[in-house]
N, C-alpha and C. Protein backbone atom coordinates (compact mmCIF):
# COMPACT_ATOMS: atom_id res chain seq x y z
N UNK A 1 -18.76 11.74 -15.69
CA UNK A 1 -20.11 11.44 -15.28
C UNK A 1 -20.34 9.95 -15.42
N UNK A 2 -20.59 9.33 -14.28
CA UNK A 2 -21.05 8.09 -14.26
C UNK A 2 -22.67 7.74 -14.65
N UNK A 3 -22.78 7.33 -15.66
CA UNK A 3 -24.23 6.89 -15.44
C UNK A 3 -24.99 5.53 -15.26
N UNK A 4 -23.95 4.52 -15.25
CA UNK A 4 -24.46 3.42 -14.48
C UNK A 4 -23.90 3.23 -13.26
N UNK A 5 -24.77 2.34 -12.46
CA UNK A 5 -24.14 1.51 -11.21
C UNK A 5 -24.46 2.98 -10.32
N UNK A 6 -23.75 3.24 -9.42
CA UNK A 6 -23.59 4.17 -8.28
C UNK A 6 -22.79 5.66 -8.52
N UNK A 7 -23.68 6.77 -8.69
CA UNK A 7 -22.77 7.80 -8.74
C UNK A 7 -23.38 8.68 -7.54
N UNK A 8 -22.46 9.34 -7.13
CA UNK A 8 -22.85 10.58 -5.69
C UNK A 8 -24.00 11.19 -6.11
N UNK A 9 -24.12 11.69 -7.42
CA UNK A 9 -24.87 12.95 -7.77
C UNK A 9 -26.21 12.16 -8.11
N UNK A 10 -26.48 11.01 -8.89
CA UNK A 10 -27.36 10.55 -9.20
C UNK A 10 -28.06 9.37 -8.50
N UNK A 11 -27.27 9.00 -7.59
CA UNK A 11 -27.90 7.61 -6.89
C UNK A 11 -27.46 6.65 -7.52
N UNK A 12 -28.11 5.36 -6.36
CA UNK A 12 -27.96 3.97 -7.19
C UNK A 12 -29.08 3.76 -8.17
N UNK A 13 -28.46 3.27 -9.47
CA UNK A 13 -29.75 2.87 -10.67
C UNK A 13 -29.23 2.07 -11.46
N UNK A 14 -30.42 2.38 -12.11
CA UNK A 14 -29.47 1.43 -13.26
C UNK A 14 -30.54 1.73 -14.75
N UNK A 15 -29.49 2.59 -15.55
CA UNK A 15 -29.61 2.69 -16.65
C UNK A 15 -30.20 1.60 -17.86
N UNK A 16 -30.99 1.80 -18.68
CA UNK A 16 -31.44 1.48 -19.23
C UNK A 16 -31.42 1.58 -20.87
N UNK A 17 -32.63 1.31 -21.92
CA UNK A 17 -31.96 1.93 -23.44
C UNK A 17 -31.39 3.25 -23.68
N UNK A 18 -30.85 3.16 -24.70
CA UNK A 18 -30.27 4.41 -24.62
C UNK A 18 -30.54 5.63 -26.59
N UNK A 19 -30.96 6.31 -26.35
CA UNK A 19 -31.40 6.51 -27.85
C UNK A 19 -30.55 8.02 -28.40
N UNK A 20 -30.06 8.51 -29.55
CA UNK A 20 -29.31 10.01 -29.61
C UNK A 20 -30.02 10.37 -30.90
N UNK A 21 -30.15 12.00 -30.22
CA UNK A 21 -30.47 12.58 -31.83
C UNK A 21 -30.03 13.88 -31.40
N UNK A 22 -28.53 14.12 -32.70
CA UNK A 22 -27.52 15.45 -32.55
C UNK A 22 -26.86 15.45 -31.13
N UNK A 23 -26.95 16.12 -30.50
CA UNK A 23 -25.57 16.38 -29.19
C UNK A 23 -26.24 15.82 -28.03
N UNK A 24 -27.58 15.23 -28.35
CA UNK A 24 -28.12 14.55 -26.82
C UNK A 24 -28.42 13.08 -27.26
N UNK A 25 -28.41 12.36 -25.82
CA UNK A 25 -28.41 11.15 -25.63
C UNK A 25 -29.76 11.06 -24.36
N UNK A 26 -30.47 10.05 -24.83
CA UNK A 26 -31.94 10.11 -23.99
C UNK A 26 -31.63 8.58 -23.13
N UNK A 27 -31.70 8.33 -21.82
CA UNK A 27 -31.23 7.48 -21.50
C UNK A 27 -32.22 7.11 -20.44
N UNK A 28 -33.14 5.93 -20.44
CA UNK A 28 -34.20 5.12 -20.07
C UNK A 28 -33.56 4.54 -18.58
N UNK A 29 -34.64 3.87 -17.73
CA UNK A 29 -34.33 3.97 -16.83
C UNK A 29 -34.87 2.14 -16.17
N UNK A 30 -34.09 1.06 -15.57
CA UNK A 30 -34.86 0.01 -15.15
C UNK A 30 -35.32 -0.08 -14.02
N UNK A 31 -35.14 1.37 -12.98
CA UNK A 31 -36.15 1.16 -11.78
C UNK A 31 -36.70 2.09 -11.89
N UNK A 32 -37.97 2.33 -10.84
CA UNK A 32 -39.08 3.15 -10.94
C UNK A 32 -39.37 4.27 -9.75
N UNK A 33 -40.18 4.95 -9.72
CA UNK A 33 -40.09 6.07 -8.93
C UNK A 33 -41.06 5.72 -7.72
N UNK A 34 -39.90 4.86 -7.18
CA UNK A 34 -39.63 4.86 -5.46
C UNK A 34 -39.54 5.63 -5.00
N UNK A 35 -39.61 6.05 -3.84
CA UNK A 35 -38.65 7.02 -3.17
C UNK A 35 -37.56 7.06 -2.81
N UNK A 36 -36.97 5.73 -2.89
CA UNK A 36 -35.60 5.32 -2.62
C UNK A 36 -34.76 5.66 -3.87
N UNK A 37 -35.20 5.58 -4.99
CA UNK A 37 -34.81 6.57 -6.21
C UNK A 37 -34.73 7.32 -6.50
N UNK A 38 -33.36 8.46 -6.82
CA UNK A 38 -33.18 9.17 -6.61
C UNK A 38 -33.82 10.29 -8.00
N UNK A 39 -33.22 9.30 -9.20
CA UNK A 39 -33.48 9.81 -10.59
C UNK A 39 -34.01 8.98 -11.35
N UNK A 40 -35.24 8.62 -11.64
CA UNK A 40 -35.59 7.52 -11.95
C UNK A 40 -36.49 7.54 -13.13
N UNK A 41 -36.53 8.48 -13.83
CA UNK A 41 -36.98 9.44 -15.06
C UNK A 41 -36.10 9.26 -16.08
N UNK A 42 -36.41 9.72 -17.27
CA UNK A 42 -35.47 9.40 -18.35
C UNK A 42 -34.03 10.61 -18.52
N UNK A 43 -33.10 10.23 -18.00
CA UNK A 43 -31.83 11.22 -18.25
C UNK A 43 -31.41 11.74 -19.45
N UNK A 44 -31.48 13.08 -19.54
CA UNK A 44 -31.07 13.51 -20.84
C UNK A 44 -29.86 14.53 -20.65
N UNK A 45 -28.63 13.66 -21.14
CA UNK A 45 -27.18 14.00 -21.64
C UNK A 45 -26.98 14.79 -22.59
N UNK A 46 -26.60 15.56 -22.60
CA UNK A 46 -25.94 16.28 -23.45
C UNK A 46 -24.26 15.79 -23.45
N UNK A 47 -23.76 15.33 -24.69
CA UNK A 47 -22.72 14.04 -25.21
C UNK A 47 -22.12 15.53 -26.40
N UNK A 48 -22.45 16.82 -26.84
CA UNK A 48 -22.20 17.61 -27.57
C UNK A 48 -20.11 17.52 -27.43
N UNK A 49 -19.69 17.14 -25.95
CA UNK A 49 -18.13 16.95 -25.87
C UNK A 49 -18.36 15.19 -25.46
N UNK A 50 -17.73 14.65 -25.58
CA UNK A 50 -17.90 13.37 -25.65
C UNK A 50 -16.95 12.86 -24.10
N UNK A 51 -15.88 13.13 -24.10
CA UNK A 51 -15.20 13.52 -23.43
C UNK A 51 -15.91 13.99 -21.79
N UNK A 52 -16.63 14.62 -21.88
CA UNK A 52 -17.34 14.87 -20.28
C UNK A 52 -19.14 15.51 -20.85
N UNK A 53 -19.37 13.99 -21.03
CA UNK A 53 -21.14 14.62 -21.28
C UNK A 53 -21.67 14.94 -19.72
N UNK A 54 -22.60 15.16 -20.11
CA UNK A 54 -23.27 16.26 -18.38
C UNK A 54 -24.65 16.25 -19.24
N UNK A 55 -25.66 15.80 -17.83
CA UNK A 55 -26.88 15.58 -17.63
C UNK A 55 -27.18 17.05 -17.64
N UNK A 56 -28.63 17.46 -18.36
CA UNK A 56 -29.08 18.45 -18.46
C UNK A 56 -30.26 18.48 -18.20
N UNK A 57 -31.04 17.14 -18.12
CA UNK A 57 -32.59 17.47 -18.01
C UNK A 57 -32.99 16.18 -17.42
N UNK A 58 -33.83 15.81 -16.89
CA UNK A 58 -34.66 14.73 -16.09
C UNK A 58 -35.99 14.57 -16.64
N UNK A 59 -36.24 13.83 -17.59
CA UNK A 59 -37.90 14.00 -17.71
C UNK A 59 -38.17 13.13 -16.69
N UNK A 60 -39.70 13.56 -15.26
CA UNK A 60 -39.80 13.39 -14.26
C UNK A 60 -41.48 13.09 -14.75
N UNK A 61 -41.90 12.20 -13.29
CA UNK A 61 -43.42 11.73 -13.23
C UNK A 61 -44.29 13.11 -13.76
N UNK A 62 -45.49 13.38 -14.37
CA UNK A 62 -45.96 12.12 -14.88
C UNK A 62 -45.65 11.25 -16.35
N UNK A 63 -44.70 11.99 -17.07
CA UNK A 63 -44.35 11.75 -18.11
C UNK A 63 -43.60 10.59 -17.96
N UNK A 64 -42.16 10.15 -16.88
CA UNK A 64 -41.70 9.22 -17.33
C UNK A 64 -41.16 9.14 -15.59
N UNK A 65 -40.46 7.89 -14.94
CA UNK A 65 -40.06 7.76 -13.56
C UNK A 65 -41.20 7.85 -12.94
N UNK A 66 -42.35 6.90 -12.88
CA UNK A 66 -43.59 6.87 -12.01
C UNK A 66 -43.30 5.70 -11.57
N UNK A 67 -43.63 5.65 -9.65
CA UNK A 67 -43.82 4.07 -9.43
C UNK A 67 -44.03 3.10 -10.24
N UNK A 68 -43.72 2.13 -10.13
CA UNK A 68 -44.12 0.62 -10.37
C UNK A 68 -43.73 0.69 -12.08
N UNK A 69 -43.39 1.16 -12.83
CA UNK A 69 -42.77 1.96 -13.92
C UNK A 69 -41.17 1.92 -14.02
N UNK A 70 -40.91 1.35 -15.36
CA UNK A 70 -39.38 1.59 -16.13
C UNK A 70 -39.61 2.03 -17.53
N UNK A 71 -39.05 3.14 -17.50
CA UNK A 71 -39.05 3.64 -19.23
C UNK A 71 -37.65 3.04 -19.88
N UNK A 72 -37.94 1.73 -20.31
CA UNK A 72 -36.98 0.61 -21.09
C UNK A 72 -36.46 0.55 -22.38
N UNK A 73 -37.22 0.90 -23.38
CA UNK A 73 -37.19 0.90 -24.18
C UNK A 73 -37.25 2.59 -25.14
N UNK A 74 -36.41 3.06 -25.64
CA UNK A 74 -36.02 3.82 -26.25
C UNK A 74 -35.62 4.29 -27.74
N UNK A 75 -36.52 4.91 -28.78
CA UNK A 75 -36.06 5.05 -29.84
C UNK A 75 -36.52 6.85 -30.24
N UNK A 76 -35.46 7.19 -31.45
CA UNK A 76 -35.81 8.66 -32.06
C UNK A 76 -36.38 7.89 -33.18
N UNK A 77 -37.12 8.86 -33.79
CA UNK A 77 -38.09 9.29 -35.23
C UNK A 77 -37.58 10.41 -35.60
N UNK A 78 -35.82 10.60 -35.88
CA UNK A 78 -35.27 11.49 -36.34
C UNK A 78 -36.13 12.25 -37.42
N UNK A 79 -36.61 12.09 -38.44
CA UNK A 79 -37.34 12.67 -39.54
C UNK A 79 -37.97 13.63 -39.13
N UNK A 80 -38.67 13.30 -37.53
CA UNK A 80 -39.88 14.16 -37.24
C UNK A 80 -39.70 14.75 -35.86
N UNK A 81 -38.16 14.26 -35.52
CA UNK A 81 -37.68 14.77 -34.18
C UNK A 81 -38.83 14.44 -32.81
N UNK A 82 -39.41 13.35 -32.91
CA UNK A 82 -39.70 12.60 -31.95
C UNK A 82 -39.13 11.01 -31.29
N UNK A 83 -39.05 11.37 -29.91
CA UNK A 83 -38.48 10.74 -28.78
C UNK A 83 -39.45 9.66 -28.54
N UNK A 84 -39.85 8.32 -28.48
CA UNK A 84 -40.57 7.54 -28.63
C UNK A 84 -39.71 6.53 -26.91
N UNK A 85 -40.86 6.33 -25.76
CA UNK A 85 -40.46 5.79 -24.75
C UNK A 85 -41.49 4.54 -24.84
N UNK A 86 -40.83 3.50 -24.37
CA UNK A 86 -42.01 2.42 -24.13
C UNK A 86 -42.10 1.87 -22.40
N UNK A 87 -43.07 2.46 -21.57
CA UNK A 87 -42.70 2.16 -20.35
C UNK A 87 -43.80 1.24 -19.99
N UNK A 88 -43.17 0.08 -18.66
CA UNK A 88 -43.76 -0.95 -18.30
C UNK A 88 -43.90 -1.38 -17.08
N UNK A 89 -44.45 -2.14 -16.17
CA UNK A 89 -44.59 -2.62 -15.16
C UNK A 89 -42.60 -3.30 -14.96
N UNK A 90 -42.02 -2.86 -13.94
CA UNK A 90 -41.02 -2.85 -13.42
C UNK A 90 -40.99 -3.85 -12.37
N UNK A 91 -39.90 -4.81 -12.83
CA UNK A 91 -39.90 -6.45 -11.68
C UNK A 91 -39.05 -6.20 -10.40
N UNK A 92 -39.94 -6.23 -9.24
CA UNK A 92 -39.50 -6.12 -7.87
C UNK A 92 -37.92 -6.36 -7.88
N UNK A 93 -38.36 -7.95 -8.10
CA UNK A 93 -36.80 -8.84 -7.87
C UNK A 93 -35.69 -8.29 -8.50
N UNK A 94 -35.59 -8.30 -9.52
CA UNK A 94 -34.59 -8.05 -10.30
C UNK A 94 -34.04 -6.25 -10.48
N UNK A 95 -34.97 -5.12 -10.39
CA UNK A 95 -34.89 -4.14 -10.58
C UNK A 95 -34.80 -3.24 -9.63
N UNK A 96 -35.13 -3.75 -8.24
CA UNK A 96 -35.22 -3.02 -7.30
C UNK A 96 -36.39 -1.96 -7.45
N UNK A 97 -37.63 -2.46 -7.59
CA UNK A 97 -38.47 -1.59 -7.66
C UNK A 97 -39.25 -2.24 -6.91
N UNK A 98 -41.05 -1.06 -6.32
CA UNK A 98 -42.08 -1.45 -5.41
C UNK A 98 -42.92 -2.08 -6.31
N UNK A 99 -43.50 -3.03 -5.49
CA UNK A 99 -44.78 -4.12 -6.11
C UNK A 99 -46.07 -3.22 -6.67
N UNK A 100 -45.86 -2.20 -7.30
CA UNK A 100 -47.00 -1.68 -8.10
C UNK A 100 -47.24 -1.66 -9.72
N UNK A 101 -48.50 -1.89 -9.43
CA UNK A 101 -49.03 -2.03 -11.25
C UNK A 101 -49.25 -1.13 -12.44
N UNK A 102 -48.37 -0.88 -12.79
CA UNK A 102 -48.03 0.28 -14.25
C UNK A 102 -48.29 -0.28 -15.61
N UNK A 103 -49.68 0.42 -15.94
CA UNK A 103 -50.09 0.00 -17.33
C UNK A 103 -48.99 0.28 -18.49
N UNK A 104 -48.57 -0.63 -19.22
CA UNK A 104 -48.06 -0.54 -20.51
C UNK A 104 -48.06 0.87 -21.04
N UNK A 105 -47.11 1.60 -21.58
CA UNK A 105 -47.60 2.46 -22.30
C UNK A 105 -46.59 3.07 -23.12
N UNK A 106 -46.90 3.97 -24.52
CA UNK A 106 -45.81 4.64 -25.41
C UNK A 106 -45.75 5.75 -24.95
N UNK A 107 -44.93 6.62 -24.96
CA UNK A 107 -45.23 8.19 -25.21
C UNK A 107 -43.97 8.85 -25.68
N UNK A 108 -44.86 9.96 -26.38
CA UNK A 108 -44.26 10.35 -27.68
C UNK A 108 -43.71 11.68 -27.24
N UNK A 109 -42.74 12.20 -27.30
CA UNK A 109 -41.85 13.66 -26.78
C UNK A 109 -41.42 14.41 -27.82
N UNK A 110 -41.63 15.20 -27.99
CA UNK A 110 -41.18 16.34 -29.40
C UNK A 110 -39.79 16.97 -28.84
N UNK A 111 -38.74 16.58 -29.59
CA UNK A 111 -37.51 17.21 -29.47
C UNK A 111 -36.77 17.83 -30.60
N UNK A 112 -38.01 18.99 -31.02
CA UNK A 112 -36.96 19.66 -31.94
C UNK A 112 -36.63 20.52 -31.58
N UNK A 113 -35.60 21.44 -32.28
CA UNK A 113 -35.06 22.93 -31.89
C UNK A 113 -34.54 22.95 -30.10
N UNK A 114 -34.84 23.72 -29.35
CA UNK A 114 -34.69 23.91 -28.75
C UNK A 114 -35.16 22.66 -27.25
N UNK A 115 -36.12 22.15 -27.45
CA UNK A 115 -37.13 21.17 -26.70
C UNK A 115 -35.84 19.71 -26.47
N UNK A 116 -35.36 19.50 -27.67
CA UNK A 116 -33.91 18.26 -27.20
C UNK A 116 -33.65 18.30 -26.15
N UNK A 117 -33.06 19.39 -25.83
CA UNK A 117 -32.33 19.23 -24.24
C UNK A 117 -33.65 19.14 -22.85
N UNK A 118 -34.78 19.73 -23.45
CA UNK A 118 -35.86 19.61 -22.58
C UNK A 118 -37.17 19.00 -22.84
N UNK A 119 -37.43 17.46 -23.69
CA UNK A 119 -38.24 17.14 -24.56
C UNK A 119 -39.80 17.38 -23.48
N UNK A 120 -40.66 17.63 -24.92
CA UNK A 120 -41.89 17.42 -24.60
C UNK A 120 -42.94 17.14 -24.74
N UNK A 121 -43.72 16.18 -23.96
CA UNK A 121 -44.39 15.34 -23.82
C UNK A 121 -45.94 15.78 -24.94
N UNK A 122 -45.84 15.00 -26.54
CA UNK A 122 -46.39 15.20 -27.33
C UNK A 122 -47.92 14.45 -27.22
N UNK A 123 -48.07 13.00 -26.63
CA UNK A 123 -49.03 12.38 -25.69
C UNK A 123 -48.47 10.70 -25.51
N UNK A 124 -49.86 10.43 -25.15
CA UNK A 124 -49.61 9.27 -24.08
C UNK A 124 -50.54 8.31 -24.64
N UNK A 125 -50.04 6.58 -25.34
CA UNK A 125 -50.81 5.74 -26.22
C UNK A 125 -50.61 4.11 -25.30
N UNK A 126 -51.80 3.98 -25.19
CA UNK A 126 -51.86 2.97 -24.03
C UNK A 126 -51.90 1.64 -25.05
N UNK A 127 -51.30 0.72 -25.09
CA UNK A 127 -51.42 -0.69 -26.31
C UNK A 127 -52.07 -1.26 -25.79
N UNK A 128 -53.02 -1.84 -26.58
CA UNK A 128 -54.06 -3.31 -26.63
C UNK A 128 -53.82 -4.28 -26.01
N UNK A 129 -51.95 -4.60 -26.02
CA UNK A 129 -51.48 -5.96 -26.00
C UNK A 129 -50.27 -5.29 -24.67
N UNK A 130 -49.67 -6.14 -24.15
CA UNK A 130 -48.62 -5.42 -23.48
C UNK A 130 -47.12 -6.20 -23.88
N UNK A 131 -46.66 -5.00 -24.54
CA UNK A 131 -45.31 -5.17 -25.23
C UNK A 131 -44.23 -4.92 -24.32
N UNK A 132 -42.88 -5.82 -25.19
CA UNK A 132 -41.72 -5.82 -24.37
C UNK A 132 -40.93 -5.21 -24.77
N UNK A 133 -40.80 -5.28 -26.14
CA UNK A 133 -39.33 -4.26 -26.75
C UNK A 133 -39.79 -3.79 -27.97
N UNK A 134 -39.92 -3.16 -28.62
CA UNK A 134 -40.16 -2.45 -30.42
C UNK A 134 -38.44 -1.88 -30.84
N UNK A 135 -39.70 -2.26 -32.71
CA UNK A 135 -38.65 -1.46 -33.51
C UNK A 135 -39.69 -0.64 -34.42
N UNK A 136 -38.86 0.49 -34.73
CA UNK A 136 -39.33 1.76 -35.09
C UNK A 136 -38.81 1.61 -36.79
N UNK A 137 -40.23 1.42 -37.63
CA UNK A 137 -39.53 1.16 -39.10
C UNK A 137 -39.69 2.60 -40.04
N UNK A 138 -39.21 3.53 -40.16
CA UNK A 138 -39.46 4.79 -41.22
C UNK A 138 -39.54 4.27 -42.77
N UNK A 139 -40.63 4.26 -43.35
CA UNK A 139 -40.73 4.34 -44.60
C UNK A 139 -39.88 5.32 -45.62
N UNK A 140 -39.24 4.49 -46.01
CA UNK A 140 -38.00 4.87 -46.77
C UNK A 140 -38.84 5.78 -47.83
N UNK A 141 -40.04 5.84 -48.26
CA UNK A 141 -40.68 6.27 -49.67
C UNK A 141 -41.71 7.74 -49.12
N UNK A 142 -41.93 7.50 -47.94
CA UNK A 142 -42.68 8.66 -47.31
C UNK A 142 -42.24 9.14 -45.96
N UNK A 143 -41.59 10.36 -45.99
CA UNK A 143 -41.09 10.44 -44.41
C UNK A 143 -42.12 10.68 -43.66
N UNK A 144 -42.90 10.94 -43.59
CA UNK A 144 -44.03 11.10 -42.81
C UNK A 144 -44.75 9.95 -42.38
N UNK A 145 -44.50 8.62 -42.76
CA UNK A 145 -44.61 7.58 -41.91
C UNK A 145 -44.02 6.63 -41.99
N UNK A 146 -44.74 6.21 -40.00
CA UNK A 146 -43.37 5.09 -39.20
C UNK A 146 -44.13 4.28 -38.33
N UNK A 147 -43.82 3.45 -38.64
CA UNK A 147 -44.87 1.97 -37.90
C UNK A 147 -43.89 1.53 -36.66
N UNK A 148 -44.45 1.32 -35.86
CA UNK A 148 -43.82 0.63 -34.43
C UNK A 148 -43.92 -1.06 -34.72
N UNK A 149 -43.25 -1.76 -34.53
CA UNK A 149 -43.21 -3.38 -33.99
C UNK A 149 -42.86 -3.73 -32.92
N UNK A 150 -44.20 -3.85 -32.08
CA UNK A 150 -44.06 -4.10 -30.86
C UNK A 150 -43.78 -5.71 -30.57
N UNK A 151 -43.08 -6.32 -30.07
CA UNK A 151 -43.23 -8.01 -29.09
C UNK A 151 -44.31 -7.76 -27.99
N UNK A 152 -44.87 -8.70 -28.49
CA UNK A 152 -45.77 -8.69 -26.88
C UNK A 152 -45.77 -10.03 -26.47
N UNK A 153 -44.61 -10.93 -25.86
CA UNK A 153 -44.21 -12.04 -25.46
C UNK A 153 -45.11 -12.11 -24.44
N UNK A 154 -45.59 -13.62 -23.67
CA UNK A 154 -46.61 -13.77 -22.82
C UNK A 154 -48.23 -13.53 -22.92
N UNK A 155 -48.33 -13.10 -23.69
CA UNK A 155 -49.92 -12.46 -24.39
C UNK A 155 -50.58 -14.12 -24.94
N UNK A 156 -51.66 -13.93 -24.67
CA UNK A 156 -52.33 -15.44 -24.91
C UNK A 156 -52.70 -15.19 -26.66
N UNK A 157 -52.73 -13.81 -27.26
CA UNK A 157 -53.42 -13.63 -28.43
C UNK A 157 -52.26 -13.78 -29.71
N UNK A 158 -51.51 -13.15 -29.35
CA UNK A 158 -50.33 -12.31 -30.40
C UNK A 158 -48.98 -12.15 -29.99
N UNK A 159 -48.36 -12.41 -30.75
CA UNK A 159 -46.71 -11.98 -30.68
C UNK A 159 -46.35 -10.74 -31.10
N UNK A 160 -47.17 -10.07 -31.89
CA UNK A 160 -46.56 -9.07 -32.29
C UNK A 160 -47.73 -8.15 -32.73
N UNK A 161 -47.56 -6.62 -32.15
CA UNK A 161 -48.54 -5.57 -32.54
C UNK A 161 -47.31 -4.71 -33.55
N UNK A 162 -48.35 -4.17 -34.18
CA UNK A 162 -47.90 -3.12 -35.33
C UNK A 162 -49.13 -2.18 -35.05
N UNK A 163 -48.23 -0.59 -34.96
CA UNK A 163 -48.65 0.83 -34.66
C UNK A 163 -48.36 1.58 -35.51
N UNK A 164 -48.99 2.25 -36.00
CA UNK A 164 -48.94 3.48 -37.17
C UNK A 164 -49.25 4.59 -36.52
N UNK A 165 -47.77 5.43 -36.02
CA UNK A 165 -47.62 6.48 -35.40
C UNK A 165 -47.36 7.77 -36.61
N UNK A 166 -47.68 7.67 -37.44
CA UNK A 166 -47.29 8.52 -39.05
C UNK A 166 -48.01 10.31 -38.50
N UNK A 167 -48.94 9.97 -37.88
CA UNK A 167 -49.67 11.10 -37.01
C UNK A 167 -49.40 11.72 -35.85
N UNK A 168 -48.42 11.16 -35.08
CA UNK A 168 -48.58 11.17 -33.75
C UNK A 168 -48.40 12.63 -33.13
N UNK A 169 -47.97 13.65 -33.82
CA UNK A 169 -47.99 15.00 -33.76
C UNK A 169 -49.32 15.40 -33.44
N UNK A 170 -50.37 14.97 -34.31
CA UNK A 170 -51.75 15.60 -34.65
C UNK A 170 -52.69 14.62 -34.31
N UNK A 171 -52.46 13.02 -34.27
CA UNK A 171 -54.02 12.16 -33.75
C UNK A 171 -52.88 10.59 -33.34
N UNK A 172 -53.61 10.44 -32.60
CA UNK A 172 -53.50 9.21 -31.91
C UNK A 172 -53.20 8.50 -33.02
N UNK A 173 -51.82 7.52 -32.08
CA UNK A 173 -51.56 6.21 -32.83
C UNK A 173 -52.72 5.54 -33.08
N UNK A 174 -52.86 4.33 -33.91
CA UNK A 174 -53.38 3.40 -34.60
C UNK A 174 -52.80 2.00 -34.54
N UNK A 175 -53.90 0.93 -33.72
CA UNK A 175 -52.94 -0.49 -34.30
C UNK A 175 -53.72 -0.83 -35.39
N UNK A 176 -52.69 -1.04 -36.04
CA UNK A 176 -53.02 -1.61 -37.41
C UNK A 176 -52.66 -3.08 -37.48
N UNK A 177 -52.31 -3.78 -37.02
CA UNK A 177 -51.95 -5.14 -37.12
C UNK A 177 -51.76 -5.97 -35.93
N UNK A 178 -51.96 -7.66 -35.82
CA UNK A 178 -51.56 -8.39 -35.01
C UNK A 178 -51.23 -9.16 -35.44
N UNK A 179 -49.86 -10.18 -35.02
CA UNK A 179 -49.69 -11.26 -35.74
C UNK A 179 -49.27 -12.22 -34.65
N UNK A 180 -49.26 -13.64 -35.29
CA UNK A 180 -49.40 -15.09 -34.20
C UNK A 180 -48.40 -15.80 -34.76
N UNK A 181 -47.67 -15.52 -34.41
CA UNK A 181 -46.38 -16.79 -34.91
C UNK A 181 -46.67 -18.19 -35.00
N UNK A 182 -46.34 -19.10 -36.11
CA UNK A 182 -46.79 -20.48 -35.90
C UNK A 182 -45.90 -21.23 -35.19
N UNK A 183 -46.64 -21.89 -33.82
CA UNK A 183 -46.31 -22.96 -32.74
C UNK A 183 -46.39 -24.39 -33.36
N UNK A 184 -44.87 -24.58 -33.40
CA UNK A 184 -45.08 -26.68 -33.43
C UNK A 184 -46.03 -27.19 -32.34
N UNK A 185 -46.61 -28.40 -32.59
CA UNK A 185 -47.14 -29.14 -31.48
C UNK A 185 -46.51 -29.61 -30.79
């Protein structure tokens, strides 16, 4: 199974982050749901033989592969068996995607038990700021919470949002923080 560049079964794309928790691999996507795209949703591999993993599931619009949209960024919250996507406005030039405007956004997928191979869509957290890449920090002292560090490069306010997703099962994320990096003159 090819999953970058050009395969028969999947089209031309182009793969994106890539995140695993147990025998699946969740694999993000840098163009958007064109019509000229074939699969443009987040691919979920099953990697259980390593040797010949095989696509098992497509999470598809509205959850993830919507026009003007790349689900880029990719992490698990193993502890709590959530799938964490960060999708964004998708660059014509470079990505081969259409000139449409896709709000920033997280969303959170429950993949335990059985749901891995078919995650599902736990909800949908729109940021303040519009971020480029995060890291996902688990509190080593409480598993039950995990703060996001978002970049939000280009933003006239902040470099960096911080999210307290410790809930995200039961209530909406929370930003809890902004910070401004200090600029020489």
């Amino acid at each position: 199974m090819v999953l970058v560049g050009h395969d028969p079964l999947y089209g031309r794309g182009m793969n994106a982050a890539l995140a695993i928790a147990g025998r699946y691999a969740y694999v993000g996507s840098r163009t958007d749901g064109a019509k000229r795209h074939q699969h443009p949703g987040i691919l979920v591999v099953d990697i259980g033989n390593p040797a010949k993993p095989r696509v098992v599931h497509e999470i598809g619009p509205p959850a993830a592969g919507n026009r003007g949209e790349t689900a880029r960024e990719l992490r698990v919250w193993p502890r709590q068996d959530v799938l964490v996507v960060l999708s964004f406005d998708c660059d014509p030039p470079s990505h081969d995607c259409d000139d449409y405007a896709a709000a920033p956004a997280l969303r959170f997928f429950d993949i335990r038990g059985e749901r891995a191979s078919a995650p599902v869509l736990i909800r949908t957290f729109f940021p303040s700021l519009a971020p480029h890449e995060f890291f996902l920090w688990q509190d080593p002292e409480r598993p039950d919470r995990a703060l996001l560090y978002l970049s939000t490069p280009g933003t006239s306010r902040e470099d960096m949002l911080v999210v307290d997703i410790s809930g995200v099962r039961s209530t909406p994320p929370i930003e809890a923080a902004t910070w401004r990096a200090p600029h020489d003159p």
